[in-house]
Each structure stands twice: as structure tokens, then as C-alpha cells.
PDB file of N, CA and C in Angstrom:
ATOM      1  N   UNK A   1       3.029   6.233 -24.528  1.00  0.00           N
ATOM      2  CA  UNK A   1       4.366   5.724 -24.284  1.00  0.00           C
ATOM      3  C   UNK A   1       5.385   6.768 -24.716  1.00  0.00           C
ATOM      4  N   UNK A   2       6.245   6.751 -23.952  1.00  0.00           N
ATOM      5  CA  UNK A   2       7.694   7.446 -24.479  1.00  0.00           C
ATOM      6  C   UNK A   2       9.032   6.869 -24.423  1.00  0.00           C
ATOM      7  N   UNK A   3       9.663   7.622 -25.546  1.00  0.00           N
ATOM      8  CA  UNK A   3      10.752   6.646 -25.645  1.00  0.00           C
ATOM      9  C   UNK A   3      12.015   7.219 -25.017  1.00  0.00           C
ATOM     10  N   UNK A   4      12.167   6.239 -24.115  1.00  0.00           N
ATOM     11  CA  UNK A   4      13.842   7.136 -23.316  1.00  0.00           C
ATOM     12  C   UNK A   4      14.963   6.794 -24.094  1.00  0.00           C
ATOM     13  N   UNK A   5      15.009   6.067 -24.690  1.00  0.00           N
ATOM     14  CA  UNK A   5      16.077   5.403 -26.146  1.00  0.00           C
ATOM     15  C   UNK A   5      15.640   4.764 -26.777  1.00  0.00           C
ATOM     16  N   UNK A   6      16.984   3.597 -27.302  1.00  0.00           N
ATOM     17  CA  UNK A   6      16.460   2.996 -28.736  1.00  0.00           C
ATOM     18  C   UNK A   6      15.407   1.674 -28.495  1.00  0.00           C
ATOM     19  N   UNK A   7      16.572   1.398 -26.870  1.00  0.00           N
ATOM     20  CA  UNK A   7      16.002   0.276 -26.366  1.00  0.00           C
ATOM     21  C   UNK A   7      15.062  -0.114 -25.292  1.00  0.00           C
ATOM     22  N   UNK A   8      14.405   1.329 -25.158  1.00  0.00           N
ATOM     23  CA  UNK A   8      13.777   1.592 -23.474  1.00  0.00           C
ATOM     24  C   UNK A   8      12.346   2.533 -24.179  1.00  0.00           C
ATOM     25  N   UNK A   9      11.165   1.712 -23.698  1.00  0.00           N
ATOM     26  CA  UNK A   9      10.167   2.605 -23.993  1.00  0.00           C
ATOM     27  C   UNK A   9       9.066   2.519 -22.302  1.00  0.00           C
ATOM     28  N   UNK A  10       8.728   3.468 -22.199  1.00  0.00           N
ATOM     29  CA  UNK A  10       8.136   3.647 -20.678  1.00  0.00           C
ATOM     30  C   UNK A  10       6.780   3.930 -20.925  1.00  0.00           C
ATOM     31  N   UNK A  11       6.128   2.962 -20.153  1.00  0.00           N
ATOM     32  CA  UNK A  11       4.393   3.226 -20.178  1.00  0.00           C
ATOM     33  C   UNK A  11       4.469   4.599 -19.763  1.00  0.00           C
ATOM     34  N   UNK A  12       3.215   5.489 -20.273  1.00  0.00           N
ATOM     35  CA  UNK A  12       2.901   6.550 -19.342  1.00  0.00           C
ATOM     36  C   UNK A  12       1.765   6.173 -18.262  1.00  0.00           C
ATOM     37  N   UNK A  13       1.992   6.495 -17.188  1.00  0.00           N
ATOM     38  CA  UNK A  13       1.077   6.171 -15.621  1.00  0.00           C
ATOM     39  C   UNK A  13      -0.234   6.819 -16.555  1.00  0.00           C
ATOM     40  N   UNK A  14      -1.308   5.328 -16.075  1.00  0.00           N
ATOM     41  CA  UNK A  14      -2.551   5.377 -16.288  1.00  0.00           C
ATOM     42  C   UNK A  14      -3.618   6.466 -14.987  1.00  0.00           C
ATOM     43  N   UNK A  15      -4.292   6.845 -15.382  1.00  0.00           N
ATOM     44  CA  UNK A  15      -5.571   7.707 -14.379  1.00  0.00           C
ATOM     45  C   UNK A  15      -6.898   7.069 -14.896  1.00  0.00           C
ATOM     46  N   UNK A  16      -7.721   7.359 -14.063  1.00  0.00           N
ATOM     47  CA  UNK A  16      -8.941   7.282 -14.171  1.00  0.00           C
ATOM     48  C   UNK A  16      -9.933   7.795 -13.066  1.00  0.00           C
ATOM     49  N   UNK A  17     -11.223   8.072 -13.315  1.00  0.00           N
ATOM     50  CA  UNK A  17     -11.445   8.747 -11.973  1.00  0.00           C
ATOM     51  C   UNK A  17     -11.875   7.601 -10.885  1.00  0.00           C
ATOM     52  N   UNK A  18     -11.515   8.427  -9.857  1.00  0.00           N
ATOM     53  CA  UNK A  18     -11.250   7.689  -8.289  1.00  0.00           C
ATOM     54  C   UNK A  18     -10.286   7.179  -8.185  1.00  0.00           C
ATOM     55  N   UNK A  19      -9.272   7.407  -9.267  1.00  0.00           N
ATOM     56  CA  UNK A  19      -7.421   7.083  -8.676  1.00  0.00           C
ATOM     57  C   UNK A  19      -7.221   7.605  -7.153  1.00  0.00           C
ATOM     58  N   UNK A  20      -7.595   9.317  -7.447  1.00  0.00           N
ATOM     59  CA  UNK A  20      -7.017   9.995  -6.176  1.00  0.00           C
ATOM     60  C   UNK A  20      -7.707   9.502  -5.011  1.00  0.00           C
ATOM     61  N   UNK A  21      -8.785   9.307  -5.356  1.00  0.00           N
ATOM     62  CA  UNK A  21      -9.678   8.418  -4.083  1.00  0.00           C
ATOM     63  C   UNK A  21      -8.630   7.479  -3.052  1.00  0.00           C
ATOM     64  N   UNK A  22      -8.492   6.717  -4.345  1.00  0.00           N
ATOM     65  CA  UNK A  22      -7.940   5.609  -3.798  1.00  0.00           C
ATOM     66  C   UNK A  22      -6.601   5.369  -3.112  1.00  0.00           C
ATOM     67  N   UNK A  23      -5.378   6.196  -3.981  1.00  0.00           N
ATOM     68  CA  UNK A  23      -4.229   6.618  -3.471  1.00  0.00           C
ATOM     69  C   UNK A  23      -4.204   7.334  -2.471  1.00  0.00           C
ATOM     70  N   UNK A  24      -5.052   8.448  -1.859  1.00  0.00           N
ATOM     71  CA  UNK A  24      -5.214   9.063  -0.943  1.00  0.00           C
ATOM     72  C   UNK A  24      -6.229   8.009   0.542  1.00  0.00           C
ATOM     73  N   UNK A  25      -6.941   8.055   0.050  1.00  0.00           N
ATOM     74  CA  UNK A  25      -7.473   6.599   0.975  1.00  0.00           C
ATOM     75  C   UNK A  25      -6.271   5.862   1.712  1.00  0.00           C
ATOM     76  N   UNK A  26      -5.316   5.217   0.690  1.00  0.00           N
ATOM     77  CA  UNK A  26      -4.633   4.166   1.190  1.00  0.00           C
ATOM     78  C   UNK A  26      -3.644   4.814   1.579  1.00  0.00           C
ATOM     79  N   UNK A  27      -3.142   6.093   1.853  1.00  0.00           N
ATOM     80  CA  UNK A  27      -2.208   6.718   2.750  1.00  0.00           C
ATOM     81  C   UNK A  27      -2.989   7.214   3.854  1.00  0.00           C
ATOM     82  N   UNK A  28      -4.446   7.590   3.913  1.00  0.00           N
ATOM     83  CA  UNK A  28      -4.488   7.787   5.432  1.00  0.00           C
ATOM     84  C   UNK A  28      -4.505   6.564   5.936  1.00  0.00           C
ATOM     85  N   UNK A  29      -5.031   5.454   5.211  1.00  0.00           N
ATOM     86  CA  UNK A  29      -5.092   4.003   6.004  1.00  0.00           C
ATOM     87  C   UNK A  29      -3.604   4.352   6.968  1.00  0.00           C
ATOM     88  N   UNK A  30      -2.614   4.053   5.649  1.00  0.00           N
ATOM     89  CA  UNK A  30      -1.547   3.491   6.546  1.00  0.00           C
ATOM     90  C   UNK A  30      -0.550   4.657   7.306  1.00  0.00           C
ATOM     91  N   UNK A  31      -1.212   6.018   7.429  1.00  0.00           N
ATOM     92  CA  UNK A  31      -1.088   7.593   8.333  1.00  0.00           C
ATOM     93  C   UNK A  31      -1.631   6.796  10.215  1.00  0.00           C
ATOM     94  N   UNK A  32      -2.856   6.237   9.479  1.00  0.00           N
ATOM     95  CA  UNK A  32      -4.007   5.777  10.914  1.00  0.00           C
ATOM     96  C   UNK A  32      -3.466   4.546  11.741  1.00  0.00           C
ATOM     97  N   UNK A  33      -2.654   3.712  10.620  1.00  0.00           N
ATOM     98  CA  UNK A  33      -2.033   2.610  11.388  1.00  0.00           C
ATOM     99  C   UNK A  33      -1.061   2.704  11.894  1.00  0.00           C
ATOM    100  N   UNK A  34      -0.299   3.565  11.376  1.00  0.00           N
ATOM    101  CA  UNK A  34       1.245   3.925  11.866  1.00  0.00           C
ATOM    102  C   UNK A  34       1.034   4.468  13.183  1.00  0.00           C
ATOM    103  N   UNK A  35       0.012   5.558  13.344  1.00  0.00           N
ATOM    104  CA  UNK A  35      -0.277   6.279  14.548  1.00  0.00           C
ATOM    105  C   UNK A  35      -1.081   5.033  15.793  1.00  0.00           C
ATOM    106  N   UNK A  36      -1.354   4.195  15.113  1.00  0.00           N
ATOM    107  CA  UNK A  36      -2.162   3.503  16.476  1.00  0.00           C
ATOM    108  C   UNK A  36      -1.164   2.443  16.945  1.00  0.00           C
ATOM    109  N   UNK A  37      -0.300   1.957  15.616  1.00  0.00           N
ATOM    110  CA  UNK A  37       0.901   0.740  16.701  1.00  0.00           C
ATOM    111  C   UNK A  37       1.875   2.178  17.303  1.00  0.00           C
ATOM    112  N   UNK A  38       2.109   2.895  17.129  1.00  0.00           N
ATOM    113  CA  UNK A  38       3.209   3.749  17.855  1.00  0.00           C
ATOM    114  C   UNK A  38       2.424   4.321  19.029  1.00  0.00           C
ATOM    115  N   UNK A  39       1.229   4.145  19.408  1.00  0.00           N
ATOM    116  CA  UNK A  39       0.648   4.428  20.740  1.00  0.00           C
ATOM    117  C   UNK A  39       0.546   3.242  21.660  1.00  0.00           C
ATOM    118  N   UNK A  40       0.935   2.165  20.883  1.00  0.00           N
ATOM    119  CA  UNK A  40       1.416   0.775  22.230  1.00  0.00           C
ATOM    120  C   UNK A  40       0.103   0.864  23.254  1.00  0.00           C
ATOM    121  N   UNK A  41      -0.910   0.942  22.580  1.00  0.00           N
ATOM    122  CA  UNK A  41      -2.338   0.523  23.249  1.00  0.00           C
ATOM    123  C   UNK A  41      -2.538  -0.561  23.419  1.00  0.00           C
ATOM    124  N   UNK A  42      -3.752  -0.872  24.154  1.00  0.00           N
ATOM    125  CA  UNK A  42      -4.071  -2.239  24.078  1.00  0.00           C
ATOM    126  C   UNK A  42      -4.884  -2.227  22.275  1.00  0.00           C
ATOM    127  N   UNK A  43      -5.353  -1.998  21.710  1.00  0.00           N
ATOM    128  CA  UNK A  43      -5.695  -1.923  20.390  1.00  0.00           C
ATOM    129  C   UNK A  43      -4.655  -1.811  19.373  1.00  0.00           C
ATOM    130  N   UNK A  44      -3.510  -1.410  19.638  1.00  0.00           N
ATOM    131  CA  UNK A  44      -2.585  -1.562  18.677  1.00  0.00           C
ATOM    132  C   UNK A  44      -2.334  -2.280  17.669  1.00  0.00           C
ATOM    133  N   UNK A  45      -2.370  -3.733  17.994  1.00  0.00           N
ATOM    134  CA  UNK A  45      -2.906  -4.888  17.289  1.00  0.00           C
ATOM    135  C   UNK A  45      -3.376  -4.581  15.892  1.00  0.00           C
ATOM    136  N   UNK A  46      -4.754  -3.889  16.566  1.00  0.00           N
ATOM    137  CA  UNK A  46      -5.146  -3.704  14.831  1.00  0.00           C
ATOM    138  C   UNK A  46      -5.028  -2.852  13.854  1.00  0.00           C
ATOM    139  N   UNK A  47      -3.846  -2.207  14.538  1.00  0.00           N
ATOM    140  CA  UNK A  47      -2.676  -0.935  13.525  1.00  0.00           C
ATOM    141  C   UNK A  47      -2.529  -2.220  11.990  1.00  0.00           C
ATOM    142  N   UNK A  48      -2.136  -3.383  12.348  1.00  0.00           N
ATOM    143  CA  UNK A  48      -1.812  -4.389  11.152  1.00  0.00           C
ATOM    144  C   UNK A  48      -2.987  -4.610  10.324  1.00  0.00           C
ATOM    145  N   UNK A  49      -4.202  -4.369  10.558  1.00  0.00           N
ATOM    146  CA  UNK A  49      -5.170  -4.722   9.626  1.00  0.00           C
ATOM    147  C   UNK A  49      -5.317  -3.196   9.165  1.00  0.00           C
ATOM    148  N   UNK A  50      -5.070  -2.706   9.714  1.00  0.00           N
ATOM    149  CA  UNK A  50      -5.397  -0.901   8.647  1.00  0.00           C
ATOM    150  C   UNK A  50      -4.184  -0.670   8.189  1.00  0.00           C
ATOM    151  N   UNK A  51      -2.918  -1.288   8.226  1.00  0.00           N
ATOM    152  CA  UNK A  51      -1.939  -1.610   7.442  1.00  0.00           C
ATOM    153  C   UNK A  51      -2.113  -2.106   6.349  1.00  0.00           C
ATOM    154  N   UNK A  52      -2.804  -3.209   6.593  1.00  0.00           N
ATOM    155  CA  UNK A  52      -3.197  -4.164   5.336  1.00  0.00           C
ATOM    156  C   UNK A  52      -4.196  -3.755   4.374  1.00  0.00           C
ATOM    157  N   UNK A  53      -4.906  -3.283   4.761  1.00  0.00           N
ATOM    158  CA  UNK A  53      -5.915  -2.331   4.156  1.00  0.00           C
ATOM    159  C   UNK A  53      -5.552  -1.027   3.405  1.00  0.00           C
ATOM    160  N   UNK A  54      -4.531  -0.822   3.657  1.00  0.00           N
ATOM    161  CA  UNK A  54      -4.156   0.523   3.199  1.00  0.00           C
ATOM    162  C   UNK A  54      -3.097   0.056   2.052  1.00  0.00           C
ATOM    163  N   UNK A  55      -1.951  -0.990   2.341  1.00  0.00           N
ATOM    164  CA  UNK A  55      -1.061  -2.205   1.330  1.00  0.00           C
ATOM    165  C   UNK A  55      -2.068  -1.973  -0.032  1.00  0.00           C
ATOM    166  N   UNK A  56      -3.161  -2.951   0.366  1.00  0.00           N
ATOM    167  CA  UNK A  56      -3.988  -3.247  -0.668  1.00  0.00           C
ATOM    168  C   UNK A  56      -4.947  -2.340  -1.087  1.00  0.00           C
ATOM    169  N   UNK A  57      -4.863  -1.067  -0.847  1.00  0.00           N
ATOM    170  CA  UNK A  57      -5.304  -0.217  -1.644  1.00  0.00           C
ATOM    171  C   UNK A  57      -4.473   0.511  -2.527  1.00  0.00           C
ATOM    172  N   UNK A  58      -3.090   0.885  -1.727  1.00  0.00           N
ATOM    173  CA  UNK A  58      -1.994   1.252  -2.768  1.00  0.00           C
ATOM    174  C   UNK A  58      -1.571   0.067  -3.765  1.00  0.00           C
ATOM    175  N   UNK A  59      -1.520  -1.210  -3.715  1.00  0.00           N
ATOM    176  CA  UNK A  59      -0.981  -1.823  -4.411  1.00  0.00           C
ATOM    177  C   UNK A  59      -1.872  -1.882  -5.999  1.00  0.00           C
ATOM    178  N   UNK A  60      -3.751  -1.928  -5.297  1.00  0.00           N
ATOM    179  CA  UNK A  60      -4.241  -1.164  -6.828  1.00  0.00           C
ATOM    180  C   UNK A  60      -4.002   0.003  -7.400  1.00  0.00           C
ATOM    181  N   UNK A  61      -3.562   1.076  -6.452  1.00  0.00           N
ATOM    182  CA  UNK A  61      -3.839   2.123  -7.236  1.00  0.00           C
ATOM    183  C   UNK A  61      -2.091   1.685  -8.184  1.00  0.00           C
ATOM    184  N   UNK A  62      -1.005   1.735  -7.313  1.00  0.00           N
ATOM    185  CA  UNK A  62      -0.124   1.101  -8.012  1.00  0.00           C
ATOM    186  C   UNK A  62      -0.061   0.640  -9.449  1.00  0.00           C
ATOM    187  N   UNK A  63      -0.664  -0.797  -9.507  1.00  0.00           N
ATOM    188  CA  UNK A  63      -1.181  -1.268 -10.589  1.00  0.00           C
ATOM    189  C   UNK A  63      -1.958  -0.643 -11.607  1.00  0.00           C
ATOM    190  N   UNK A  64      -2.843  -0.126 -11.548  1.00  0.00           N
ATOM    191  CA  UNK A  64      -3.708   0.530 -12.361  1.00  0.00           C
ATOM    192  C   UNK A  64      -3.419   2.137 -12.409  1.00  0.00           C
ATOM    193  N   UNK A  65      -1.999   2.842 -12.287  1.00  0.00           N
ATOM    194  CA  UNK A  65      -1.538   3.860 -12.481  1.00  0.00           C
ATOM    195  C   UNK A  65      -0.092   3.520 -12.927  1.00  0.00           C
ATOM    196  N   UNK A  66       0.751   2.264 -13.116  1.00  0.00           N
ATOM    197  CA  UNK A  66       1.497   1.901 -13.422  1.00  0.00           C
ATOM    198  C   UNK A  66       2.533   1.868 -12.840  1.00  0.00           C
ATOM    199  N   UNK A  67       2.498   2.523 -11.584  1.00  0.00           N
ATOM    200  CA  UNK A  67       3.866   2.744 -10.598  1.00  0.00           C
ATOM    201  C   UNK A  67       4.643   1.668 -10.236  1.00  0.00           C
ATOM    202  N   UNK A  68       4.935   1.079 -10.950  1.00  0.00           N
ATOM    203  CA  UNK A  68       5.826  -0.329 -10.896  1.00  0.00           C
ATOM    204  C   UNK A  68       7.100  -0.384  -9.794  1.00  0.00           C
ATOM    205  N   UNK A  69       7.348   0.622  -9.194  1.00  0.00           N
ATOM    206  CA  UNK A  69       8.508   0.826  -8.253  1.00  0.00           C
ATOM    207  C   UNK A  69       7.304   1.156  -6.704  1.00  0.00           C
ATOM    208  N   UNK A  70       6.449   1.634  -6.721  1.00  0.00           N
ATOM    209  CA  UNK A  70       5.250   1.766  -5.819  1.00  0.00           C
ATOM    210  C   UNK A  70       4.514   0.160  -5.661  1.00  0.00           C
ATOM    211  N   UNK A  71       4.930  -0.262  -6.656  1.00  0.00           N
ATOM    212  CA  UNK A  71       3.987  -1.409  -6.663  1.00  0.00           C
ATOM    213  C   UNK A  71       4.547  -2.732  -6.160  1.00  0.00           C
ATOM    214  N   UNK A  72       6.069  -2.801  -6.515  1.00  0.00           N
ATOM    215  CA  UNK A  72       7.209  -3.380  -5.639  1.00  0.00           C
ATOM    216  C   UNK A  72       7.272  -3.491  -4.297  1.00  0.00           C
ATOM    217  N   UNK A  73       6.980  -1.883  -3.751  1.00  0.00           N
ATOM    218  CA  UNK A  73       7.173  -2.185  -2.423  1.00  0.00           C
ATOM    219  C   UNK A  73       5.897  -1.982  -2.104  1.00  0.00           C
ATOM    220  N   UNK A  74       4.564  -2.077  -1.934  1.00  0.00           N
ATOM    221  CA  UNK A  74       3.479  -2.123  -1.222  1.00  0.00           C
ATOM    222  C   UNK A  74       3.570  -3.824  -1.242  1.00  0.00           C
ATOM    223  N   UNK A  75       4.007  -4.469  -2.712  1.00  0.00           N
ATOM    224  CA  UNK A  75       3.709  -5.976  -2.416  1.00  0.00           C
ATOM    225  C   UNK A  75       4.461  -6.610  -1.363  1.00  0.00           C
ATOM    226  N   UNK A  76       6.068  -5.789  -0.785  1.00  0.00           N
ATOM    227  CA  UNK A  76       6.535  -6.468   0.087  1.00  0.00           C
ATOM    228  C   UNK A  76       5.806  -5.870   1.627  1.00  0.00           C
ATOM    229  N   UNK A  77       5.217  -4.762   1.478  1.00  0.00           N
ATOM    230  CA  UNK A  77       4.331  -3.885   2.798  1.00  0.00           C
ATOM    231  C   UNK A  77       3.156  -5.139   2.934  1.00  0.00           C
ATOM    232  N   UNK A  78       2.720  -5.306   1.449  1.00  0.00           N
ATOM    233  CA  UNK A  78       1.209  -6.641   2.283  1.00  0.00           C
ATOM    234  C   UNK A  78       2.027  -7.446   2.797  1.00  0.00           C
ATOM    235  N   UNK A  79       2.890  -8.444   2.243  1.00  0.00           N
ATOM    236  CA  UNK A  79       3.371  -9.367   2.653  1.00  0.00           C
ATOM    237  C   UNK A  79       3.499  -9.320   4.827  1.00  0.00           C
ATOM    238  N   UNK A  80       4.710  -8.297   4.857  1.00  0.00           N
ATOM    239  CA  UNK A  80       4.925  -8.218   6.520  1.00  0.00           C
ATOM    240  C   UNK A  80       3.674  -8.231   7.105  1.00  0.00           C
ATOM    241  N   UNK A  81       2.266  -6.901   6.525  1.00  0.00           N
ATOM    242  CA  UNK A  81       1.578  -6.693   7.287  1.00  0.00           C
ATOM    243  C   UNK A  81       0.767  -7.813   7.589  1.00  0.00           C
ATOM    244  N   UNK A  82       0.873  -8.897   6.920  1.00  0.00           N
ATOM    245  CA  UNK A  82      -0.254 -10.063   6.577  1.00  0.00           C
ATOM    246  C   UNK A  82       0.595 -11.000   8.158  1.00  0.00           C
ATOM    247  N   UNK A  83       1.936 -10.848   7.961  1.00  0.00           N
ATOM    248  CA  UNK A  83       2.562 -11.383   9.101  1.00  0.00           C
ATOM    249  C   UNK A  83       2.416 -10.690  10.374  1.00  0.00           C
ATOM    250  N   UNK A  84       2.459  -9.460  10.688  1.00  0.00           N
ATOM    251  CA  UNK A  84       1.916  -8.897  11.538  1.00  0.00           C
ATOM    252  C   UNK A  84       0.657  -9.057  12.132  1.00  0.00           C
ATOM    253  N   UNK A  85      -0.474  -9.310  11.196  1.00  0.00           N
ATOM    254  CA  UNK A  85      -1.610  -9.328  11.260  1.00  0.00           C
ATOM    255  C   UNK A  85      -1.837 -11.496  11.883  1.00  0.00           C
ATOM    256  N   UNK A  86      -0.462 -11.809  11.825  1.00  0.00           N
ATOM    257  CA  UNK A  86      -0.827 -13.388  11.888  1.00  0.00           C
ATOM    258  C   UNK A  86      -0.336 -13.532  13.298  1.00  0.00           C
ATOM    259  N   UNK A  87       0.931 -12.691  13.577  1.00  0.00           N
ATOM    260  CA  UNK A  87       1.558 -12.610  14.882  1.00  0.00           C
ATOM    261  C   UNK A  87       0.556 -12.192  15.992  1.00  0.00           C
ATOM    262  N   UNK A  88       0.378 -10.916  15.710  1.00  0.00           N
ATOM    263  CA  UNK A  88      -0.509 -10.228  16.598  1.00  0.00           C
ATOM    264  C   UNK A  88      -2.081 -10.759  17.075  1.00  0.00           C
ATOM    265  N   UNK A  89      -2.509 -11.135  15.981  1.00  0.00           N
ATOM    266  CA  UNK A  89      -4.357 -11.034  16.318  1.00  0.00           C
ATOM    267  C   UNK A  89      -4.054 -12.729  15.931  1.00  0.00           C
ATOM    268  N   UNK A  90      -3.396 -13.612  15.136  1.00  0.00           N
ATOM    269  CA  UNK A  90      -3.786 -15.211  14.925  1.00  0.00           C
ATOM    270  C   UNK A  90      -3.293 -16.028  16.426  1.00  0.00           C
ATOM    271  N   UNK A  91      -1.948 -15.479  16.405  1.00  0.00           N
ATOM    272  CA  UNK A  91      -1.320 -16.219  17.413  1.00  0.00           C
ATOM    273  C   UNK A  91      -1.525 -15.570  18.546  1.00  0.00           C
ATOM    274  N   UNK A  92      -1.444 -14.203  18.726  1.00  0.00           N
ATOM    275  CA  UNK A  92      -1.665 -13.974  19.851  1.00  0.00           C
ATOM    276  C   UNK A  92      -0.344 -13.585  20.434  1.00  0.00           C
TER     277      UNK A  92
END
């Protein structure tokens, strides 16, 4: 921990091995999904589940590296993609 003042002390971001695994993993996920809904295929669709897949891999590494501002927004990234994933492939 370090202390930024009297009243502010900041975890230091946790590691362990297969962090980078994992953080890197969950950016090509969502590198691979981005590239397949922006090709407006008929497969596009499942740009949202390698969205989601990729959400929930950053949102651990997030968590378990402490990135609390990373971890904010992947939880609102699952959220849409889970809606995406309900629009597209549930409903149709």
C-alpha cells in the first residue's frame, strides 16, 4: 500500500502468474469481436458472445490486479454484451 495522504491509502495492483495470460486473452477476445460485428456478416451475431467472453475475462483480471476503474467499466461492457447477446442470438 501507499499513501497518497493523510486520508487516502491505495492498494498496490496485485500480479500473479497468468495475469498476462489473462489480460491479454481478454483483449484479443474483444480485438476478435469488434472485428467480426464490424464485418456485418451473417455470423456477426456471435461478435456478442466473444464480447462476453472477453468482459469476463477482463473483469477477473480487473479484480484480481485491482484495477478498480478497469473493473467499473468491463462490469458495464458484460452488462450490454449480455444484452446484445439476448437481442441478437435469444430473440432473434
Amino acid at each position: 500500500m501507499r499513501q497518497v495522504s493523510d486520508n487516502v491509502i491505495l492498494d498496490k495492483p496485485k500480479s500473479f502468474p497468468g495475469m498476462n495470460v489473462i489480460g491479454w486473452l481478454g483483449s484479443a477476445l474483444g480485438a476478435c469481436g469488434a472485428l467480426l460485428l464490424a464485418m456485418n456478416i451473417a455470423q456477426s451475431m456471435w461478435g456478442w458472445v466473444i464480447f462476453t467472453a472477453s468482459s469476463l475475462l477482463l473483469l477477473l483480471w480487473s479484480l484480481l490486479g485491482r484495477h478498480y476503474h478497469q473493473l467499473a467499466m468491463q462490469g458495464v461492457f458484460f452488462f450490454t454484451n449480455l444484452l446484445g447477446v439476448y437481442r441478437w442470438l435469444i430473440t432473434g
